[in-house]
Protein backbone atom coordinates (compact mmCIF):
# COMPACT_ATOMS: atom_id res chain seq x y z
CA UNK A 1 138.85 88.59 168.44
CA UNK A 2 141.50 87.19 165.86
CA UNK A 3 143.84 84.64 167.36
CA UNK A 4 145.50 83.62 164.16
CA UNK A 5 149.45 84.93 163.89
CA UNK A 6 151.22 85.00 161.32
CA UNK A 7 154.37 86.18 162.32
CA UNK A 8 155.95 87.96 165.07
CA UNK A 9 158.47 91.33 165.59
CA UNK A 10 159.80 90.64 168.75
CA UNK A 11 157.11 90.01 171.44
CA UNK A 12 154.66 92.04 168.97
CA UNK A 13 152.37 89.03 167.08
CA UNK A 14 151.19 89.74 163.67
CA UNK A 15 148.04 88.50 163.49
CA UNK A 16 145.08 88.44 160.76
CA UNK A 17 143.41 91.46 161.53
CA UNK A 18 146.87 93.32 161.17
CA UNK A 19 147.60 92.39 157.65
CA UNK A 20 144.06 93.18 157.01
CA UNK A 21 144.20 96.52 158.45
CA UNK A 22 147.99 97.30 156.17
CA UNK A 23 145.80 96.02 153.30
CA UNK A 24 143.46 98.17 153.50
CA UNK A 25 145.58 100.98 153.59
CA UNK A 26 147.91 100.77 150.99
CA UNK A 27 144.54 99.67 148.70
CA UNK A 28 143.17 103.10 149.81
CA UNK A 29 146.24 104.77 149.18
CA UNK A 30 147.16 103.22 145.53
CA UNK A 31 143.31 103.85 144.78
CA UNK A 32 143.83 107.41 146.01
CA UNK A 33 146.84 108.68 144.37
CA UNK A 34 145.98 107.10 141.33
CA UNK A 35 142.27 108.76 140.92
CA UNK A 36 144.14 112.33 141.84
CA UNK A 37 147.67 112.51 139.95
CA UNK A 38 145.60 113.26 136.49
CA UNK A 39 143.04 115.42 137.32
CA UNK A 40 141.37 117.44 134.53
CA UNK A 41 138.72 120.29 134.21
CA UNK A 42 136.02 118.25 132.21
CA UNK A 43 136.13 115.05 134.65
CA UNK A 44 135.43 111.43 133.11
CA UNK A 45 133.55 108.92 135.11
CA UNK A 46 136.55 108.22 137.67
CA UNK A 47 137.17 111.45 138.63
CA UNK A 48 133.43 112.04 139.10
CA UNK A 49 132.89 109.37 141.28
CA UNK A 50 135.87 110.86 143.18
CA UNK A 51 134.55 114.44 143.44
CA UNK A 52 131.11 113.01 144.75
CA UNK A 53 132.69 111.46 147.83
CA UNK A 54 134.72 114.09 148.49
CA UNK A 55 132.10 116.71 148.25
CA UNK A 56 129.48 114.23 150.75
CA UNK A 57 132.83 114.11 153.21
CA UNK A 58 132.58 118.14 153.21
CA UNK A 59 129.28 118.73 153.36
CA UNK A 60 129.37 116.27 156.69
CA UNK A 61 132.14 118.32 157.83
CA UNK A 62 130.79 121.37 157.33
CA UNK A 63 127.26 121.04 158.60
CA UNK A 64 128.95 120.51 162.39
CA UNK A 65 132.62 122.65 162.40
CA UNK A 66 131.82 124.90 159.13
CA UNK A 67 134.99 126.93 160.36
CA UNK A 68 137.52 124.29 160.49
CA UNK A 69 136.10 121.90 157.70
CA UNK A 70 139.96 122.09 156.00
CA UNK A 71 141.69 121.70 158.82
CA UNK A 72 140.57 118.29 159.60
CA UNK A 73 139.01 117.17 156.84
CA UNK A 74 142.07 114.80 155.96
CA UNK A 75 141.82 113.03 159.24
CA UNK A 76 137.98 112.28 159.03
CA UNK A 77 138.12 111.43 155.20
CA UNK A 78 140.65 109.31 155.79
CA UNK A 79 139.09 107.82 159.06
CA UNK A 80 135.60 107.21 156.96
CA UNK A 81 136.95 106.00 153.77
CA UNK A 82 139.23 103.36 155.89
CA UNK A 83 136.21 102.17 158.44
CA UNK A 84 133.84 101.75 155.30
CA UNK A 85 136.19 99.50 153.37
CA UNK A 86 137.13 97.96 156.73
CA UNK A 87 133.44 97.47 157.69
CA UNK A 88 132.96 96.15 154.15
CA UNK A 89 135.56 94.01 153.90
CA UNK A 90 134.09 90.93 155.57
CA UNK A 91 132.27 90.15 152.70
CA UNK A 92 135.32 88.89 150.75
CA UNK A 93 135.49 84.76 150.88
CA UNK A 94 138.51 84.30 153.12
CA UNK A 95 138.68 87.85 154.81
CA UNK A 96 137.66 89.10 158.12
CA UNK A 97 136.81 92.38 159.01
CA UNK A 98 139.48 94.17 160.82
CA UNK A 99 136.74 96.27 163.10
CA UNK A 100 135.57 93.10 164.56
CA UNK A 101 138.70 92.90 166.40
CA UNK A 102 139.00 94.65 170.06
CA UNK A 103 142.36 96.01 169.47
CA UNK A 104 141.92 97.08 166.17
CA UNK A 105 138.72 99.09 167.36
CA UNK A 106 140.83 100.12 170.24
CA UNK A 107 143.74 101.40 168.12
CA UNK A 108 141.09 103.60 166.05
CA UNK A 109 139.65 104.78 169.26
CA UNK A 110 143.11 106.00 169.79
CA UNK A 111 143.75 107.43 167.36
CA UNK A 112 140.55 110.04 168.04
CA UNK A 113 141.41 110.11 171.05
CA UNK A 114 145.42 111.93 170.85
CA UNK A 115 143.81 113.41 167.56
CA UNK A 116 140.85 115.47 169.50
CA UNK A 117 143.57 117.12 171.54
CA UNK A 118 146.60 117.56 168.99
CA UNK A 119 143.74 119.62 167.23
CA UNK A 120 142.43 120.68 169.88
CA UNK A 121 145.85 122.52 170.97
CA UNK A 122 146.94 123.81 167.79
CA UNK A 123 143.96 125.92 167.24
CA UNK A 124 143.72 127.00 171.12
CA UNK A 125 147.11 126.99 172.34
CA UNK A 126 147.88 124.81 175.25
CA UNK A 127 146.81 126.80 177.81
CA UNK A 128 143.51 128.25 176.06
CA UNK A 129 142.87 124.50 175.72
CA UNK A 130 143.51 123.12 178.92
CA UNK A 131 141.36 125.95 180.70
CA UNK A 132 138.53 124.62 178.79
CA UNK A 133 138.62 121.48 181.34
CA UNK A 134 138.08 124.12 184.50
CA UNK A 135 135.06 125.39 183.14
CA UNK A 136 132.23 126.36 183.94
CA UNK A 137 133.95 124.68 187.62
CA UNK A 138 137.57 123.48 188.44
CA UNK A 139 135.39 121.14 190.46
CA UNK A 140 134.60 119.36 187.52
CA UNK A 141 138.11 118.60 186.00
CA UNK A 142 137.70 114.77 187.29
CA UNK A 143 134.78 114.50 185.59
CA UNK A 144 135.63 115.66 182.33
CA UNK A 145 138.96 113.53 182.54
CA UNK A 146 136.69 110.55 183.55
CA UNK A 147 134.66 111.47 180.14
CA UNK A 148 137.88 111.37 177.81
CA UNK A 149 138.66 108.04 178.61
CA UNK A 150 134.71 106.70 179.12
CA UNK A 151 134.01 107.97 175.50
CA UNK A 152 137.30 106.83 173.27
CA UNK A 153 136.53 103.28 175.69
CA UNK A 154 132.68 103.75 174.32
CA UNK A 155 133.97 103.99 170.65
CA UNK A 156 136.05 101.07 170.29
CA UNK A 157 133.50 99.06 172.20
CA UNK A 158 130.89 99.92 170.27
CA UNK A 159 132.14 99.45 166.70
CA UNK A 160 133.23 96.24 167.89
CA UNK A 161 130.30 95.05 169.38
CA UNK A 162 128.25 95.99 166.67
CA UNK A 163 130.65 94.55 164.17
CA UNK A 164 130.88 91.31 165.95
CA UNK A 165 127.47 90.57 166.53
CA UNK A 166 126.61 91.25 163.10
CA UNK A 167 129.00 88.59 161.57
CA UNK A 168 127.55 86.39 164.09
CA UNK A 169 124.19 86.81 163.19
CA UNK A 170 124.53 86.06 159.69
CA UNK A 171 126.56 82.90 160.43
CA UNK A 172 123.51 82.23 162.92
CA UNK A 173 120.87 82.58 159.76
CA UNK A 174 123.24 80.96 157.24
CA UNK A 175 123.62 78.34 159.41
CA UNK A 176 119.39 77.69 159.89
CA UNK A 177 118.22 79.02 156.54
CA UNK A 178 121.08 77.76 154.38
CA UNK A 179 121.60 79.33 151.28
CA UNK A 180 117.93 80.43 150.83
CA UNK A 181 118.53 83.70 152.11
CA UNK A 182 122.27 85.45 151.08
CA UNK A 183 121.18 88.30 148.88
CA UNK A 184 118.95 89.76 152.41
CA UNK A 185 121.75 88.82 154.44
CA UNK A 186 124.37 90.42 152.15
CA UNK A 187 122.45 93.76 152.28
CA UNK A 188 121.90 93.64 156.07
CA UNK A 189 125.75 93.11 156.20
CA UNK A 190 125.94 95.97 153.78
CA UNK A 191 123.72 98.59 154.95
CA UNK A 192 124.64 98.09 158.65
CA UNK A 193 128.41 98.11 158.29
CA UNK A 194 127.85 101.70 156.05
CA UNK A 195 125.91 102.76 159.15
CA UNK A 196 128.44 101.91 161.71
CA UNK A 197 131.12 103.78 159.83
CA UNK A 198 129.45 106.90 159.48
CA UNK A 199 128.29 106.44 163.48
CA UNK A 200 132.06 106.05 164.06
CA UNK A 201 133.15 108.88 161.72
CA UNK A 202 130.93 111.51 163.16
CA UNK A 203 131.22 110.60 166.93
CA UNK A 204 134.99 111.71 165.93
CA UNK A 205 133.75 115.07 164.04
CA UNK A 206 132.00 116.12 166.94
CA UNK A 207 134.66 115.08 169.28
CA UNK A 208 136.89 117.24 167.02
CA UNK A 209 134.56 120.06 166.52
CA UNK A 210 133.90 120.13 170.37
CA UNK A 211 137.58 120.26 171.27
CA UNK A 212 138.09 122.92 168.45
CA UNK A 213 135.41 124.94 169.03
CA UNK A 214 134.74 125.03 172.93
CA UNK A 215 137.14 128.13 173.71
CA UNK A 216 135.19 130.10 170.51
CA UNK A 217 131.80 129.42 172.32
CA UNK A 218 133.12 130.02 176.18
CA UNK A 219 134.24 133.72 174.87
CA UNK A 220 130.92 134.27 173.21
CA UNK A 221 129.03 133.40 175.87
């Protein structure tokens, strides 16, 4: 993990991956708003490119919650878009990626974590909701308490395992093969931190989709 600080609020230390992490979202959020706040019937090239990720986002959404693609949407764009350019980030001289941090991969698993119920509840209802964990046995309610945790802990674990050994094991080849080999290892870098973002994403859609979706599929059964 980061142990470089920059500054500190209180006992709270401000490390590297932190100002990373702020970075990347207000980069995200200029790039947004100013892609959007002119948008015209016959798009130009911008907009296009815009429209295209948007419409991939939706598809993904759709093809596993096709009911409640609007509703959460924002949270998953958002959550992709951020993990790709967080992912991606690494390969800027001087940068680190944020997701190679423990308690940045923590705070994201978080984040899916209170997410999956807030949604959860406000399309079920509290009570509809909870019920959900008493089925198909109140015996089980430890068990799927025990899986809440186990699988936001599997998330954060995962993306930063995957993230760390991956910056390690192109400092391993640099390190042996020099400089005869940075165009392979910039696409490994590439194409694996694309495919840990969209793992990441869509463990959270289904999460989502699950939580949304369970008391539809109880009262059809």
């Amino acid at each position: 993990m980061e142990n470089e600080f920059f500054f500190a609020i209180g006992p709270v230390m401000i490390g590297a991956s932190i100002i990373t992490t702020w970075g990347i979202m207000l980069v995200i959020t200029v790039i947004a708003w100013s892609s959007t706040r002119h948008l015209i019937l016959l798009p130009g090239s911008i907009q296009t490119v815009v429209e295209g990720i948007v419409a991939a986002i939706d598809d993904a959404i759709t093809a596993v919650a096709p009911e409640h693609g609007r509703q959460i949407m924002p949270f998953i764009a958002s959550l992709w878009l951020f993990l790709i350019v967080a992912n991606l980030v690494g390969l800027i001289p001087g940068l680190h990626s944020p997701t190679r941090d423990l308690s940045v991969t923590s705070a994201l698993a978080c984040l899916v974590f209170f997410s999956v119920h807030w949604f959860g509840i406000k399309t079920l209802g509290l009570k509809n909701y909870l019920h959900n964990y008493l089925k198909p046995s109140p015996i089980l309610l430890p068990f799927h308490i025990i899986s809440e945790f186990t699988r936001s802990l599997a998330l954060a674990i995962r993306l930063f395992g995957n993230m760390m050994s991956l910056d390690m094991a192109a400092m391993i080849i640099l390190l042996v093969a020099g400089f005869l080999a940075p165009i392979p290892i910039l696409m490994l870098h590439i194409i694996e931190a694309l495919v840990q973002a969209y793992i990441f994403g869509m463990l959270a859609l289904i999460y989502l989709a699950s939580a949304i979706q369970s008391h539809q599929l109880n009262t059809q059964e």
